[in-house]
C-alpha atoms as a PDB file:
ATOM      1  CA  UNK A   1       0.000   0.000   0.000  1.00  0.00           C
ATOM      2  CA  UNK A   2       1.139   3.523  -0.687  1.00  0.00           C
ATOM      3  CA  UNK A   3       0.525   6.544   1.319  1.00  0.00           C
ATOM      4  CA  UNK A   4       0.213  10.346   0.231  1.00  0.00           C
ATOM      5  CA  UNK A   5       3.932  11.453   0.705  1.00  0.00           C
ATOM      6  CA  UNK A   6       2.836  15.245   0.453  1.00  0.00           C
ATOM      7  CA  UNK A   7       0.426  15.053   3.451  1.00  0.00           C
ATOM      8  CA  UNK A   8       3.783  12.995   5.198  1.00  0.00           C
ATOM      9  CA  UNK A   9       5.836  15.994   4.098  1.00  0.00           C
ATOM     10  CA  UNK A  10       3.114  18.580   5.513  1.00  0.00           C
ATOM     11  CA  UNK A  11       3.749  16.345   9.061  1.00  0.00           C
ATOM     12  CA  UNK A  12       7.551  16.764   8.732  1.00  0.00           C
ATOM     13  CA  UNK A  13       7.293  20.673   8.368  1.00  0.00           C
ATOM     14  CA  UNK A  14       4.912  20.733  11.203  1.00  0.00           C
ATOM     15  CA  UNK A  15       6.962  18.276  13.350  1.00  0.00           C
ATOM     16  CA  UNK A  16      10.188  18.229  12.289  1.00  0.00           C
ATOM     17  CA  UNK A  17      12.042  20.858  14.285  1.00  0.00           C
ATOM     18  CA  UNK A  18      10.710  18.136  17.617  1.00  0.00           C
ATOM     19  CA  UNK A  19      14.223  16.319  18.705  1.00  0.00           C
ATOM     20  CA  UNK A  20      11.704  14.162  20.130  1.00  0.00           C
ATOM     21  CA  UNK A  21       9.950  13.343  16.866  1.00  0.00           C
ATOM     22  CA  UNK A  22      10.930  10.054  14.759  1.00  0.00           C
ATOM     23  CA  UNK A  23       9.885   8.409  11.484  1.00  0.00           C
ATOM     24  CA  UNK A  24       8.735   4.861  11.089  1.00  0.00           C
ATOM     25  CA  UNK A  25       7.740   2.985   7.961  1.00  0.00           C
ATOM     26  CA  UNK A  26       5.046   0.936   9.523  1.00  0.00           C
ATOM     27  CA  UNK A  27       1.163  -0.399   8.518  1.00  0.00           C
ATOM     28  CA  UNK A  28       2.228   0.403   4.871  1.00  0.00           C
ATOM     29  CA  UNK A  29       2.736   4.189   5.542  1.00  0.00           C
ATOM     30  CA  UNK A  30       4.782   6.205   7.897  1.00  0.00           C
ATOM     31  CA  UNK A  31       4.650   6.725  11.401  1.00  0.00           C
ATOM     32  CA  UNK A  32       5.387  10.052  13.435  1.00  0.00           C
ATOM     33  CA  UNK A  33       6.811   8.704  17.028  1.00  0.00           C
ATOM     34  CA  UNK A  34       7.406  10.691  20.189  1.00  0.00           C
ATOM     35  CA  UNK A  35       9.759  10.189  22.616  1.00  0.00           C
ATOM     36  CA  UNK A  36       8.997   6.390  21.011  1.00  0.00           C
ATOM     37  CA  UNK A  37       5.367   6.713  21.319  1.00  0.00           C
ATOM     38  CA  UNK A  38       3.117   5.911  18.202  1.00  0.00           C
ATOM     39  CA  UNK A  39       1.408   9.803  17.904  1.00  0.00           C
ATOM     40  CA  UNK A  40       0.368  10.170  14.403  1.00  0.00           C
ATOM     41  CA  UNK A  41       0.969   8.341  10.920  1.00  0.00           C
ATOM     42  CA  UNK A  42      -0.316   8.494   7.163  1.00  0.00           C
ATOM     43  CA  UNK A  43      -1.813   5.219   5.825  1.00  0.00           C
ATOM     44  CA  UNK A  44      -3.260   5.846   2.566  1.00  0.00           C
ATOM     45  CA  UNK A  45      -4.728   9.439   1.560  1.00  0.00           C
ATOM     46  CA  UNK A  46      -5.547   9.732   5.695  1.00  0.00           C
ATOM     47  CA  UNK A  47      -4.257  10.986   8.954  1.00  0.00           C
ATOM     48  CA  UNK A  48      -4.176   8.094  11.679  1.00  0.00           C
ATOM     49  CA  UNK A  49      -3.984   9.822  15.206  1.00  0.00           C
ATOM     50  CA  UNK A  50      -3.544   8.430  18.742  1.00  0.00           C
ATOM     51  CA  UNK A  51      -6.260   9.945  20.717  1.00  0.00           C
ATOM     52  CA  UNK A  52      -5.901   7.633  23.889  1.00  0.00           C
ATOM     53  CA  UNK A  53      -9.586   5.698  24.480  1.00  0.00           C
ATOM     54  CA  UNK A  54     -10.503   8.889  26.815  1.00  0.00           C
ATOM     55  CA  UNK A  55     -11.050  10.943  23.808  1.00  0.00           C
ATOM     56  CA  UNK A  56     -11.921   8.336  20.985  1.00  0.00           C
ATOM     57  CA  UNK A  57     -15.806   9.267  20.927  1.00  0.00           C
ATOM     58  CA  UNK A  58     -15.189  13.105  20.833  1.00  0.00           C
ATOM     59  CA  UNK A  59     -12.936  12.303  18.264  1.00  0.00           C
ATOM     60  CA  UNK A  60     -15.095  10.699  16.024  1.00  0.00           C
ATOM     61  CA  UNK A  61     -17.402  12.897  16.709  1.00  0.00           C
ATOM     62  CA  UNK A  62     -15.610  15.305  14.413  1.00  0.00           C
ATOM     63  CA  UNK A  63     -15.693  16.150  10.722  1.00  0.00           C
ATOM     64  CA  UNK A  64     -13.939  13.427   8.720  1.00  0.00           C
ATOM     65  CA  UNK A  65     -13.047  10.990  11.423  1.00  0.00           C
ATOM     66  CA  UNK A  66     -13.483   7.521  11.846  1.00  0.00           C
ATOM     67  CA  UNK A  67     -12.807   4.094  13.453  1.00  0.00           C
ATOM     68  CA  UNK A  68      -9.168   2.715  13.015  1.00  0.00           C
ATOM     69  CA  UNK A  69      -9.795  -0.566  11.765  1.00  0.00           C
ATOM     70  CA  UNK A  70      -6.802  -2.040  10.067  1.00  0.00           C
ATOM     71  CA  UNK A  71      -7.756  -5.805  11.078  1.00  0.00           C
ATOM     72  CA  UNK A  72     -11.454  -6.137  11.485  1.00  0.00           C
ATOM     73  CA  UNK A  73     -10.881  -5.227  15.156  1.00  0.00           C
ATOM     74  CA  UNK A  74     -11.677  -1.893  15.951  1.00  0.00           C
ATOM     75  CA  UNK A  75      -8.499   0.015  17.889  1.00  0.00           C
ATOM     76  CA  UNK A  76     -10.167   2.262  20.479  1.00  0.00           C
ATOM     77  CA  UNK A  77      -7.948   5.118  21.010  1.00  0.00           C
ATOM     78  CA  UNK A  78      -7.166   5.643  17.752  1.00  0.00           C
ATOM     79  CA  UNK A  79      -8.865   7.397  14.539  1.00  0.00           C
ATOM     80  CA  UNK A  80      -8.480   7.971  11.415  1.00  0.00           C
ATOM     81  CA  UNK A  81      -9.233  10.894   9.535  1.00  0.00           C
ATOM     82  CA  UNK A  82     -10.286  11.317   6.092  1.00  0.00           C
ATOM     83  CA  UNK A  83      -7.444  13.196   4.293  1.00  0.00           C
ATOM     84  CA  UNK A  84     -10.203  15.397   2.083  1.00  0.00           C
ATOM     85  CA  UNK A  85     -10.766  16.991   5.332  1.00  0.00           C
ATOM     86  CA  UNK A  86      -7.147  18.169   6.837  1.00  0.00           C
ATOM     87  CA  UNK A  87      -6.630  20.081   3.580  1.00  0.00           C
ATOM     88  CA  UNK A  88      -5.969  23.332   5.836  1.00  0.00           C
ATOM     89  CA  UNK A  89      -3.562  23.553   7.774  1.00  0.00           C
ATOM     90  CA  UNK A  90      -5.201  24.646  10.973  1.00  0.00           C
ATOM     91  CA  UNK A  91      -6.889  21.168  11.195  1.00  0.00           C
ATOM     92  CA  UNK A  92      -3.828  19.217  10.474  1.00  0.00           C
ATOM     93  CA  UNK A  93      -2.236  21.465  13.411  1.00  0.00           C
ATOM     94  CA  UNK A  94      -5.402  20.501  15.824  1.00  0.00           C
ATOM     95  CA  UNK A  95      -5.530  16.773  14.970  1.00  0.00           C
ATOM     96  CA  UNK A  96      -1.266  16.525  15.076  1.00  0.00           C
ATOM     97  CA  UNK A  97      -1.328  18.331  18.592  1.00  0.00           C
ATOM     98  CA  UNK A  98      -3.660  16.108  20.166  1.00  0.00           C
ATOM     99  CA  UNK A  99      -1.461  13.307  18.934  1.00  0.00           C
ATOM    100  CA  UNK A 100       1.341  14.289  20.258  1.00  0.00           C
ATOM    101  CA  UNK A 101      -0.275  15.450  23.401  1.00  0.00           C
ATOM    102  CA  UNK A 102      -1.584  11.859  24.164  1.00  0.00           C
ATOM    103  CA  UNK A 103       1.689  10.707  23.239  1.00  0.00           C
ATOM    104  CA  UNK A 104       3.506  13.076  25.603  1.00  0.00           C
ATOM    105  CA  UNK A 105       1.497  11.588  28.457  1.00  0.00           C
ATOM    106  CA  UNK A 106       3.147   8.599  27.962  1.00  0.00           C
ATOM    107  CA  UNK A 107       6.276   7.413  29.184  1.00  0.00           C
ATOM    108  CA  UNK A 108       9.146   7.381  26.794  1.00  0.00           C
ATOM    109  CA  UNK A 109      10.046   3.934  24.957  1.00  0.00           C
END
């Protein structure tokens, strides 16, 4: 499976000056790590972000968003959102900080 390398590269920009952020080829697209923590990735044409399963209903609640389902078993704490929707960059910059605030909540790997 491919993934949409300019929404990676919008990710990179928004991320990359983080010494704390990593890159991971993983579920067929790229992952954005922090401190070693899975925050946010890019499988296919959408945005995959860890919302921790205290915020998964909001979540989905929100434009574009949906269930990660990569196996037939839903992964609460997760979502994925439709990539049609984080065309602007001030909902890429919502959905990536809430990523890497659940992430930062976590202890480093």
């Amino acid at each position: 499976m491919t993934y949409d390398e300019g929404l990676a590269e919008r990710i990179r920009e928004r991320l990359g000056g983080d010494p704390a952020i990593t890159e991971k080829h993983m579920f067929g697209g790229v992952a954005f790590l922090y401190r070693g923590n899975m925050a946010v990735g890019v499988t296919g044409d959408d945005l995959m972000v860890r919302v921790g399963p205290d915020a998964t209903d909001a979540a989905l609640a929100r434009p574009g968003a949906r269930v990660f389902d990569m196996t037939g078993r839903p992964m609460r704490g997760w979502v994925v959102v439709a990539g049609t929707v984080i065309g602007e960059d001030e909902v890429l910059d919502g959905w990536l900080a809430e990523g890497r605030g659940f992430a930062a909540g976590l202890p480093p790997k």
